[in-house]
N, C-alpha and C. Protein backbone atom coordinates (compact mmCIF):
# COMPACT_ATOMS: atom_id res chain seq x y z
N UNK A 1 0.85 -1.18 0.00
CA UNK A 1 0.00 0.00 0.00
C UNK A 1 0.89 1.24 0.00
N UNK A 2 0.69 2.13 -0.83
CA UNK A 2 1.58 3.45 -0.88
C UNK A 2 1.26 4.19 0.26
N UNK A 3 1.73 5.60 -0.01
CA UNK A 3 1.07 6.47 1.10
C UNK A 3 0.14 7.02 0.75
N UNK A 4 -0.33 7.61 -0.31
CA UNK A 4 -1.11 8.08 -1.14
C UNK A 4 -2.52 6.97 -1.09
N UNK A 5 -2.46 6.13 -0.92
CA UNK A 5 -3.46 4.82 -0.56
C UNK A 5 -3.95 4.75 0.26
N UNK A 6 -2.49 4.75 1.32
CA UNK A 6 -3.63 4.73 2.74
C UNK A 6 -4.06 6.27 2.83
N UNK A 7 -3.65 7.43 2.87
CA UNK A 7 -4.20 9.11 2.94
C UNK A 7 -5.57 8.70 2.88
N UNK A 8 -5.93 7.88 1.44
CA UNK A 8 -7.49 8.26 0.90
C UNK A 8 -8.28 7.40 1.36
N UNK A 9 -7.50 5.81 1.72
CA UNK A 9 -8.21 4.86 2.70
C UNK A 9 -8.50 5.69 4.22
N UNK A 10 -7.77 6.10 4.32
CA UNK A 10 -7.79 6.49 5.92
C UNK A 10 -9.02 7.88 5.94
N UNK A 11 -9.18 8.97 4.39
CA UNK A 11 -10.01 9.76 4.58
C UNK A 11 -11.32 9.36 4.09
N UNK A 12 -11.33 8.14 3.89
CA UNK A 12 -12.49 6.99 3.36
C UNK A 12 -13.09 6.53 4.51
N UNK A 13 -12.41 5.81 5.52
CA UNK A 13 -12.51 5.31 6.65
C UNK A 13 -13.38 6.40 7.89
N UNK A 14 -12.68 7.74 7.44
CA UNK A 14 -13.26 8.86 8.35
C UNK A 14 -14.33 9.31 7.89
N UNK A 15 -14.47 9.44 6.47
CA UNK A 15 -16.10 9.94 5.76
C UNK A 15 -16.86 8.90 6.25
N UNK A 16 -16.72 7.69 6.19
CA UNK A 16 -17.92 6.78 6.48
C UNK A 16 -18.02 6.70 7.41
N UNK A 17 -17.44 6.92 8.82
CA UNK A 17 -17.55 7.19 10.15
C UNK A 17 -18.43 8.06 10.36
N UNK A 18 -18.13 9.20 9.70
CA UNK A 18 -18.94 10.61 10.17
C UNK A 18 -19.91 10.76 9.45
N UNK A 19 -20.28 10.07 8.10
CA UNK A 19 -21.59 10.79 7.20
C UNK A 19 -22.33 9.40 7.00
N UNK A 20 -22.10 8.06 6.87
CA UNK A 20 -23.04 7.10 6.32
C UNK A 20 -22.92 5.93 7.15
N UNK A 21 -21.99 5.54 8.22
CA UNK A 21 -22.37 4.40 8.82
C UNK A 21 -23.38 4.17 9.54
N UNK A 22 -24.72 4.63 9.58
CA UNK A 22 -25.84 4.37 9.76
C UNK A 22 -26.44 3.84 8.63
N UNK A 23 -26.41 4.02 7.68
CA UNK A 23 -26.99 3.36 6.30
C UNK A 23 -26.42 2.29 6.03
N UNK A 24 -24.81 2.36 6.30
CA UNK A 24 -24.06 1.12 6.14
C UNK A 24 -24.71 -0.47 6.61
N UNK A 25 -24.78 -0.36 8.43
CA UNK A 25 -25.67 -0.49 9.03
C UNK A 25 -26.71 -1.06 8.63
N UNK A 26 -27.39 -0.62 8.34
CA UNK A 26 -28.84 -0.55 8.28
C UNK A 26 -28.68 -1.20 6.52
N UNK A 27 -28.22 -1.95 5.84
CA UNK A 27 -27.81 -2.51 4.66
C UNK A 27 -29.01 -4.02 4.38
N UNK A 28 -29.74 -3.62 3.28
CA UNK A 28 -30.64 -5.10 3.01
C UNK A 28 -29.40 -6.07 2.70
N UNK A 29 -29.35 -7.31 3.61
CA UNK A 29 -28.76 -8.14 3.96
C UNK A 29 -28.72 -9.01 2.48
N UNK A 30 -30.04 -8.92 1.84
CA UNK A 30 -30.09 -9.72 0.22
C UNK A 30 -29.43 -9.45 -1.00
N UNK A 31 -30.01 -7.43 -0.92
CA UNK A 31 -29.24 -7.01 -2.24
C UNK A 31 -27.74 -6.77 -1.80
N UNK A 32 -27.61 -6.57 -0.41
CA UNK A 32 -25.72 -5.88 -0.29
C UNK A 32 -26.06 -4.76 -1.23
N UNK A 33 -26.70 -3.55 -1.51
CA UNK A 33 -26.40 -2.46 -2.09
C UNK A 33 -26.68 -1.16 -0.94
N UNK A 34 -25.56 -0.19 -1.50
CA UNK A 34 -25.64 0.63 -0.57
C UNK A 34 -25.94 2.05 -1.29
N UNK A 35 -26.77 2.85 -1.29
CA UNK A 35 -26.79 4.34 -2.41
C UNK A 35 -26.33 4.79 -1.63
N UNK A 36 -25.38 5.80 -1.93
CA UNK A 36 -24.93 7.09 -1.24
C UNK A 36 -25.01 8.25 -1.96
N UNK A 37 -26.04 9.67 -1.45
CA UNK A 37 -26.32 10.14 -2.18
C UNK A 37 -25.43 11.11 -2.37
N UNK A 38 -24.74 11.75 -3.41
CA UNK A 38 -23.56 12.70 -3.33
C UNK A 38 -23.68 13.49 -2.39
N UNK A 39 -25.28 14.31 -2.60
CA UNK A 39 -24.79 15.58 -2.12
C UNK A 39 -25.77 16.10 -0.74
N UNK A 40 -26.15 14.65 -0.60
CA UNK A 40 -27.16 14.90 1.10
C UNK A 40 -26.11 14.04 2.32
N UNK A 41 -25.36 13.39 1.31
CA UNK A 41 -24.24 12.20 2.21
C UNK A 41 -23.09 13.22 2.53
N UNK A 42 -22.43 14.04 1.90
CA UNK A 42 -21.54 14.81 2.21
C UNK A 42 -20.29 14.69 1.40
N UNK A 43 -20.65 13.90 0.03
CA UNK A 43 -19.00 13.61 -0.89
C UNK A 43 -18.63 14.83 -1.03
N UNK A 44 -20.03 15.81 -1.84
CA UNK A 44 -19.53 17.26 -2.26
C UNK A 44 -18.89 18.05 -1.40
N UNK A 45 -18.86 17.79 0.19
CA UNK A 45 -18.31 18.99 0.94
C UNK A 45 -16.90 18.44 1.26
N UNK A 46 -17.23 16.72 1.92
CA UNK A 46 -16.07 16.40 2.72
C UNK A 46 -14.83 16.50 2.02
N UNK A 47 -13.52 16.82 3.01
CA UNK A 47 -12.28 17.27 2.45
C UNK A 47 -12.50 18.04 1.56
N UNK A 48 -13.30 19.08 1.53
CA UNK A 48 -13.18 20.59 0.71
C UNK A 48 -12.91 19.87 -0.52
N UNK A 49 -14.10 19.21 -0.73
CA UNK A 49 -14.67 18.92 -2.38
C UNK A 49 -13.52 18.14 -2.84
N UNK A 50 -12.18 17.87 -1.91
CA UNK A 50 -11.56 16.91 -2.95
C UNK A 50 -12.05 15.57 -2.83
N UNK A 51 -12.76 15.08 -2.27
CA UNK A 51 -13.77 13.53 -2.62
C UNK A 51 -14.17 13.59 -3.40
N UNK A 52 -15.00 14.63 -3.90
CA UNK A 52 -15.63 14.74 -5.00
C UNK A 52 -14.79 14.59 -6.11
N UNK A 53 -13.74 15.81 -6.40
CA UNK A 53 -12.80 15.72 -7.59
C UNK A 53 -12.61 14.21 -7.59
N UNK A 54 -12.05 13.32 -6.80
CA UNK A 54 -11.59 11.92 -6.69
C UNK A 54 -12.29 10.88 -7.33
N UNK A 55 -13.33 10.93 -6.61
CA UNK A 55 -14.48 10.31 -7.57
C UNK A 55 -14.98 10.74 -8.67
N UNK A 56 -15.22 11.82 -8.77
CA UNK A 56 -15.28 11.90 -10.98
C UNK A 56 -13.95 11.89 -11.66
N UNK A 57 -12.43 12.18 -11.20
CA UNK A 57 -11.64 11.73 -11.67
C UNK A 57 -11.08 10.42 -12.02
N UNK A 58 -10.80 9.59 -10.84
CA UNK A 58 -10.63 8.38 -10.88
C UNK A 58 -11.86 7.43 -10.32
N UNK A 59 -13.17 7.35 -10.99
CA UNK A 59 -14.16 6.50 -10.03
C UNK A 59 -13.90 5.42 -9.72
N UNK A 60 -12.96 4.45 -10.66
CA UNK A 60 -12.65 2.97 -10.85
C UNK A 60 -11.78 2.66 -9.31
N UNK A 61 -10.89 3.45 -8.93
CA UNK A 61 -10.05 3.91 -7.75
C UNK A 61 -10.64 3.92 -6.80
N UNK A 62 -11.57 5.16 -6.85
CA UNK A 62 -12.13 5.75 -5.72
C UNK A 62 -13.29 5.26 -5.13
N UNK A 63 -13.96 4.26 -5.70
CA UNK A 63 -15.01 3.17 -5.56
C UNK A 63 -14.65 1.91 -4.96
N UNK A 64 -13.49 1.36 -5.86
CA UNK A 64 -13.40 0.25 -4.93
C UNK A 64 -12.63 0.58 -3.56
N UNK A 65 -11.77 1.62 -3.23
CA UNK A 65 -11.68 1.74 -2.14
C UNK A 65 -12.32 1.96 -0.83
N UNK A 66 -13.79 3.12 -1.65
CA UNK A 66 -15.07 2.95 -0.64
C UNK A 66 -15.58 2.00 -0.39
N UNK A 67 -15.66 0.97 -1.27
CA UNK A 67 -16.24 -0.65 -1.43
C UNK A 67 -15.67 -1.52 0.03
N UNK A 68 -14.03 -1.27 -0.43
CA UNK A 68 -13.13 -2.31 0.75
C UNK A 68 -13.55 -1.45 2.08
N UNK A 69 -13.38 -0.32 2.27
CA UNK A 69 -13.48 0.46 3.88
C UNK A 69 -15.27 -0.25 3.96
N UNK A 70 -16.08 0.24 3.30
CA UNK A 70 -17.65 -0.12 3.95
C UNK A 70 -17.42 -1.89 4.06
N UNK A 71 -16.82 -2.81 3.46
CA UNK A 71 -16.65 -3.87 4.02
C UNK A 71 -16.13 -4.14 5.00
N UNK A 72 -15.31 -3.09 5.53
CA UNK A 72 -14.56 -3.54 7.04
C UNK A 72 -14.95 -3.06 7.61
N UNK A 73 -16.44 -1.82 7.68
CA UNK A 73 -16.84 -1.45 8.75
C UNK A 73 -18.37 -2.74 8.93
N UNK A 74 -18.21 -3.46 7.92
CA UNK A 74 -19.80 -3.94 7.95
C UNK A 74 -19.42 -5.93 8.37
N UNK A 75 -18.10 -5.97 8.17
CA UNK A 75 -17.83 -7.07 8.91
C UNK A 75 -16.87 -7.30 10.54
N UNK A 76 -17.20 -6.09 10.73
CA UNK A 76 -16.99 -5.57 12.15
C UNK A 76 -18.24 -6.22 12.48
N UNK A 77 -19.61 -6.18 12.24
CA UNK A 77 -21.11 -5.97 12.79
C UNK A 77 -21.35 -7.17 12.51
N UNK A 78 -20.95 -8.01 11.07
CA UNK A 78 -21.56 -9.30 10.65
C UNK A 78 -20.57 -9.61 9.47
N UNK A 79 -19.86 -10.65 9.93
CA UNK A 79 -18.79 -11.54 9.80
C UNK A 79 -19.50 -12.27 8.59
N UNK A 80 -20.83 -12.62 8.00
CA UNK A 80 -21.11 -13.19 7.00
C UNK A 80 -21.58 -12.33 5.54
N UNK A 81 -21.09 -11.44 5.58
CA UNK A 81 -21.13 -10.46 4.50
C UNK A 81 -19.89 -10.44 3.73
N UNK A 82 -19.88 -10.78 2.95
CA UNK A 82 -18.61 -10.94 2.21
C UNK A 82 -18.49 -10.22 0.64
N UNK A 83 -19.59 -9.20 -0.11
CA UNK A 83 -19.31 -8.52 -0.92
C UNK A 83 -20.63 -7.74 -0.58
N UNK A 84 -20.45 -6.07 -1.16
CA UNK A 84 -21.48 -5.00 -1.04
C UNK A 84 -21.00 -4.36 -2.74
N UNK A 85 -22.06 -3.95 -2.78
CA UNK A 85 -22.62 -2.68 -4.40
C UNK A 85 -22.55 -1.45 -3.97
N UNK A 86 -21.41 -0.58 -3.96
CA UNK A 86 -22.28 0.82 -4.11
C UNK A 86 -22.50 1.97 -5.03
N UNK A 87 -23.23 2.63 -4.89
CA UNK A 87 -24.06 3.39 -6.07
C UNK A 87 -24.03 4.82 -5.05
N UNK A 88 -23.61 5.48 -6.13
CA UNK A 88 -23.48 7.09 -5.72
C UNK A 88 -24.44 7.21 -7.03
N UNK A 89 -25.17 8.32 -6.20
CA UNK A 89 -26.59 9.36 -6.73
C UNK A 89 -26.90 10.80 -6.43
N UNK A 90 -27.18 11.38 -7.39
CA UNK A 90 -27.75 12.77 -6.94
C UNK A 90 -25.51 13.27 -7.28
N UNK A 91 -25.15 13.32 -8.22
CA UNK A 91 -24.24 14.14 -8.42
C UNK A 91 -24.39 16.09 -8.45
N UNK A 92 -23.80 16.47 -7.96
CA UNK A 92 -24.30 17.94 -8.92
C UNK A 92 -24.14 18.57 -9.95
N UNK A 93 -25.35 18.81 -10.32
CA UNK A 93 -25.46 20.01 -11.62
C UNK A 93 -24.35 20.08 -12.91
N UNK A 94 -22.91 20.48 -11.90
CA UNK A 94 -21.86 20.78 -12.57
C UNK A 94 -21.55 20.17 -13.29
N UNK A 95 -21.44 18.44 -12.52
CA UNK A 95 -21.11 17.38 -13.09
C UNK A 95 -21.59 16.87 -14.13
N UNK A 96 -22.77 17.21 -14.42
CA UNK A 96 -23.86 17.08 -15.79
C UNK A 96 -22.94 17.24 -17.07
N UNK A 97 -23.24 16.48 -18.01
CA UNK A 97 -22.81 16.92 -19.56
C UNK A 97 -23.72 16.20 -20.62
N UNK A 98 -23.53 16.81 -22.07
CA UNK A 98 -24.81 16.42 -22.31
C UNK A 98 -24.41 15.13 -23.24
N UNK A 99 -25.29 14.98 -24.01
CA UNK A 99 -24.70 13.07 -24.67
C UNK A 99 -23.52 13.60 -25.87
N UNK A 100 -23.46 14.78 -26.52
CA UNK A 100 -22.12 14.61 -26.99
C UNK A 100 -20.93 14.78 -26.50
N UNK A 101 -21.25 15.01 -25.26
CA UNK A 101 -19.85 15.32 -24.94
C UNK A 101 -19.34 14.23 -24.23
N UNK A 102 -20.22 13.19 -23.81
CA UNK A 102 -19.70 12.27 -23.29
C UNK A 102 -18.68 10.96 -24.30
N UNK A 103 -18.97 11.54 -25.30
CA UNK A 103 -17.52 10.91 -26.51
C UNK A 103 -16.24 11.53 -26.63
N UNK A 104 -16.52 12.51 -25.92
CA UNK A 104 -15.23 13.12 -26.22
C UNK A 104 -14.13 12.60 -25.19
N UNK A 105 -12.76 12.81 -25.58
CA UNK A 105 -11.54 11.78 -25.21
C UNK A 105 -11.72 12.47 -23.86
N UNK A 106 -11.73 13.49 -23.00
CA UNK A 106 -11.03 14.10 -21.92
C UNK A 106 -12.19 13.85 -20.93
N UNK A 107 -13.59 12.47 -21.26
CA UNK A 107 -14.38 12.36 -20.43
C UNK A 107 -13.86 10.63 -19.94
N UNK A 108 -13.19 9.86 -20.92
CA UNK A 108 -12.67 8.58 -20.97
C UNK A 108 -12.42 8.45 -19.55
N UNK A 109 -12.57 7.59 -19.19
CA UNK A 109 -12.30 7.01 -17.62
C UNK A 109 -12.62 8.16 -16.55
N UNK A 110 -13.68 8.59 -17.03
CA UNK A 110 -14.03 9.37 -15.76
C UNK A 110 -15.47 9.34 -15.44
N UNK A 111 -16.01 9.29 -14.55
CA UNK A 111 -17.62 9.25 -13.87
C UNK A 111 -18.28 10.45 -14.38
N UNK A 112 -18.78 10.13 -15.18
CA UNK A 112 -20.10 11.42 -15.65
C UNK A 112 -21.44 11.23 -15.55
N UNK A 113 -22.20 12.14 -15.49
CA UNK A 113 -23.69 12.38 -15.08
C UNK A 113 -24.38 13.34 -16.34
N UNK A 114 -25.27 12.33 -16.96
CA UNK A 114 -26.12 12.94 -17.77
C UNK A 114 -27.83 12.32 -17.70
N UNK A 115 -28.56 13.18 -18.26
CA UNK A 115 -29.76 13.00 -18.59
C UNK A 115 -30.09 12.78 -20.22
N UNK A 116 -31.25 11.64 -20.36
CA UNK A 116 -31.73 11.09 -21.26
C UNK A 116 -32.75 10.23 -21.49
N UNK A 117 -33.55 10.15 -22.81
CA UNK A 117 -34.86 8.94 -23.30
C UNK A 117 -33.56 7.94 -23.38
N UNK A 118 -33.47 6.79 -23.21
CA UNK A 118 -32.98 5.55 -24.30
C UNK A 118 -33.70 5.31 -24.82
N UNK A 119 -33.67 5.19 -26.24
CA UNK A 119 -34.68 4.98 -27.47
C UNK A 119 -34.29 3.62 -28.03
N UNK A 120 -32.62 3.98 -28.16
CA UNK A 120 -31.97 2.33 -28.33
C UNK A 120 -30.53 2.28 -28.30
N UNK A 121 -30.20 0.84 -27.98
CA UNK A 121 -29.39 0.21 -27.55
C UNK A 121 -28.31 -0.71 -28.36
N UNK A 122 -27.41 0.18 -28.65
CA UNK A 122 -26.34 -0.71 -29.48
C UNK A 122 -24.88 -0.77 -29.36
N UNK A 123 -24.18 -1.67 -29.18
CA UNK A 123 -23.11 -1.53 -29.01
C UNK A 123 -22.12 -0.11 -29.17
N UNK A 124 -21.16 0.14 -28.33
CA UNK A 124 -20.12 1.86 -28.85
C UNK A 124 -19.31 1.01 -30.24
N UNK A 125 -19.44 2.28 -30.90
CA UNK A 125 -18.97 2.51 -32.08
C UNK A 125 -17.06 3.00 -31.75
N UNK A 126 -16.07 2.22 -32.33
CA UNK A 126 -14.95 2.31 -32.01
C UNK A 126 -14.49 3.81 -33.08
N UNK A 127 -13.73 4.10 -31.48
CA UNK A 127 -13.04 5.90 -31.87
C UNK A 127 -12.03 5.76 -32.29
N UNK A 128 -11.89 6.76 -33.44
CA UNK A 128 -10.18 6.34 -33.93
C UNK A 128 -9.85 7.77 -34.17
N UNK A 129 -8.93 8.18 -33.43
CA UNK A 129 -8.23 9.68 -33.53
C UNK A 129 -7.15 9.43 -34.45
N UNK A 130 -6.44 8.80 -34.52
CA UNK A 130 -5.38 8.57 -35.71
C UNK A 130 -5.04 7.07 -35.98
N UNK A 131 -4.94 6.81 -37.54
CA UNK A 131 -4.54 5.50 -38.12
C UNK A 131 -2.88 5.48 -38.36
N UNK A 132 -2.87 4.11 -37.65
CA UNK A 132 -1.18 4.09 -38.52
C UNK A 132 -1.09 3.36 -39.42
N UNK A 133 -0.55 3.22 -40.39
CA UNK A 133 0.02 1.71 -41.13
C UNK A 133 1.54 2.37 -41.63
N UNK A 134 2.12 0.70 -41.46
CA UNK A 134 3.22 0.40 -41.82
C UNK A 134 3.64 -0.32 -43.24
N UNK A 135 4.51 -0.14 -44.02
CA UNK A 135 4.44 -0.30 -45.44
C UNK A 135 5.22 -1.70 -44.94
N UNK A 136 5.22 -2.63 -45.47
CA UNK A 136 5.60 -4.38 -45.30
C UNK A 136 6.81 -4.05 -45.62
N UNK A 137 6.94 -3.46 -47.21
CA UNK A 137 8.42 -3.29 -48.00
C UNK A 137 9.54 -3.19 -47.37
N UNK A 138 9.03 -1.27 -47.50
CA UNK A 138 10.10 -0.50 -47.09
C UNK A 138 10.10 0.47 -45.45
N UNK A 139 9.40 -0.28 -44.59
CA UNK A 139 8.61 0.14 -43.35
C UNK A 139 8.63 1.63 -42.86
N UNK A 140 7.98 2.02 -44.44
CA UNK A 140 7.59 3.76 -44.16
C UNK A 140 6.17 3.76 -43.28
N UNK A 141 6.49 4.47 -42.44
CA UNK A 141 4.99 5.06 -41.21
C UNK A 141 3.89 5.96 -41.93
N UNK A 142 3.13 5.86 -42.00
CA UNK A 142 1.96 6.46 -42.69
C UNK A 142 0.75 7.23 -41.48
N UNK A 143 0.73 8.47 -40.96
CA UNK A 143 -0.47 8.30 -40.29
C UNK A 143 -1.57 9.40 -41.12
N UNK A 144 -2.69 8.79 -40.76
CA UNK A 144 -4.05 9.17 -41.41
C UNK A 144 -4.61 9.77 -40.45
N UNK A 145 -5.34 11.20 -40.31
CA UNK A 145 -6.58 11.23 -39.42
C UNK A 145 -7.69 11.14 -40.00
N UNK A 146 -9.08 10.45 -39.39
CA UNK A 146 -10.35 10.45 -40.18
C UNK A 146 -11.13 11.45 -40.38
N UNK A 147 -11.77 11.75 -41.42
CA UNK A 147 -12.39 13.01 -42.01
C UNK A 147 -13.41 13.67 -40.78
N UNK A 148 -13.83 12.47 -40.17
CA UNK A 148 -14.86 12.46 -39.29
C UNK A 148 -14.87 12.47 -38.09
């Protein structure tokens, strides 16, 4: 574990102390899911909004680490719980973007919040910012960008 690991485990450990281990708690024993709502739970304030930055920057990170801390506060209580879901809701406003922008490269691996109908459902269409090819011959580099 770095230091940088434990910092955010340890300010993980203290948010769920102070804003949600009552919900933790209080967890349907069937689904194991837990909502936490951004901004009535306290992500947006605690540590002066850098939870927040954390979680729409790195969610993949910053999730499963909330994941592992609410498991060690919830097998403190009951030793037969062995995986939980959680779901953050109610992002703010800010965080909103609308459906084109969620293609764009500088949203890639990051937690975004939008509104929408689904009308339909089809696989993502693969992004290609630049083509390379290599000539077999004489292994001249070729790059292409698409018109589109």
């Amino acid at each position: 574990m770095t230091t940088n690991d434990f910092v955010t485990e340890h300010f993980v450990t203290e948010y769920i102390e102070r804003w949600i281990k009552p919900k933790i708690l209080n967890i349907d024993r069937d689904n194991k899911v837990i909502i936490i709502d951004a901004q009535a739970d306290g992500i947006m304030f605690y540590d002066s909004g850098s939870f927040l930055s954390k979680l729409l920057d790195k969610p993949e990170e910053f999730l499963s680490v909330l994941r592992e801390c609410i498991l060690n506060v919830l097998k403190a209580y009951d030793d037969e719980i062995d995986d939980v879901k959680v779901r953050i809701v109610n992002l703010p406003k800010s965080c909103r973007k609308s459906i084109p922008e969620i293609r764009k490269v500088e949203n890639v691996n990051k937690l975004v919040c939008f509104e929408g109908v689904v009308r339909k459902i089809t696989s993502p269409a693969p992004y290609v910012a630049k083509a390379v090819f290599v000539c077999t011959k004489c292994e001249h580099v070729h790059y292409v960008r698409p018109s589109n």
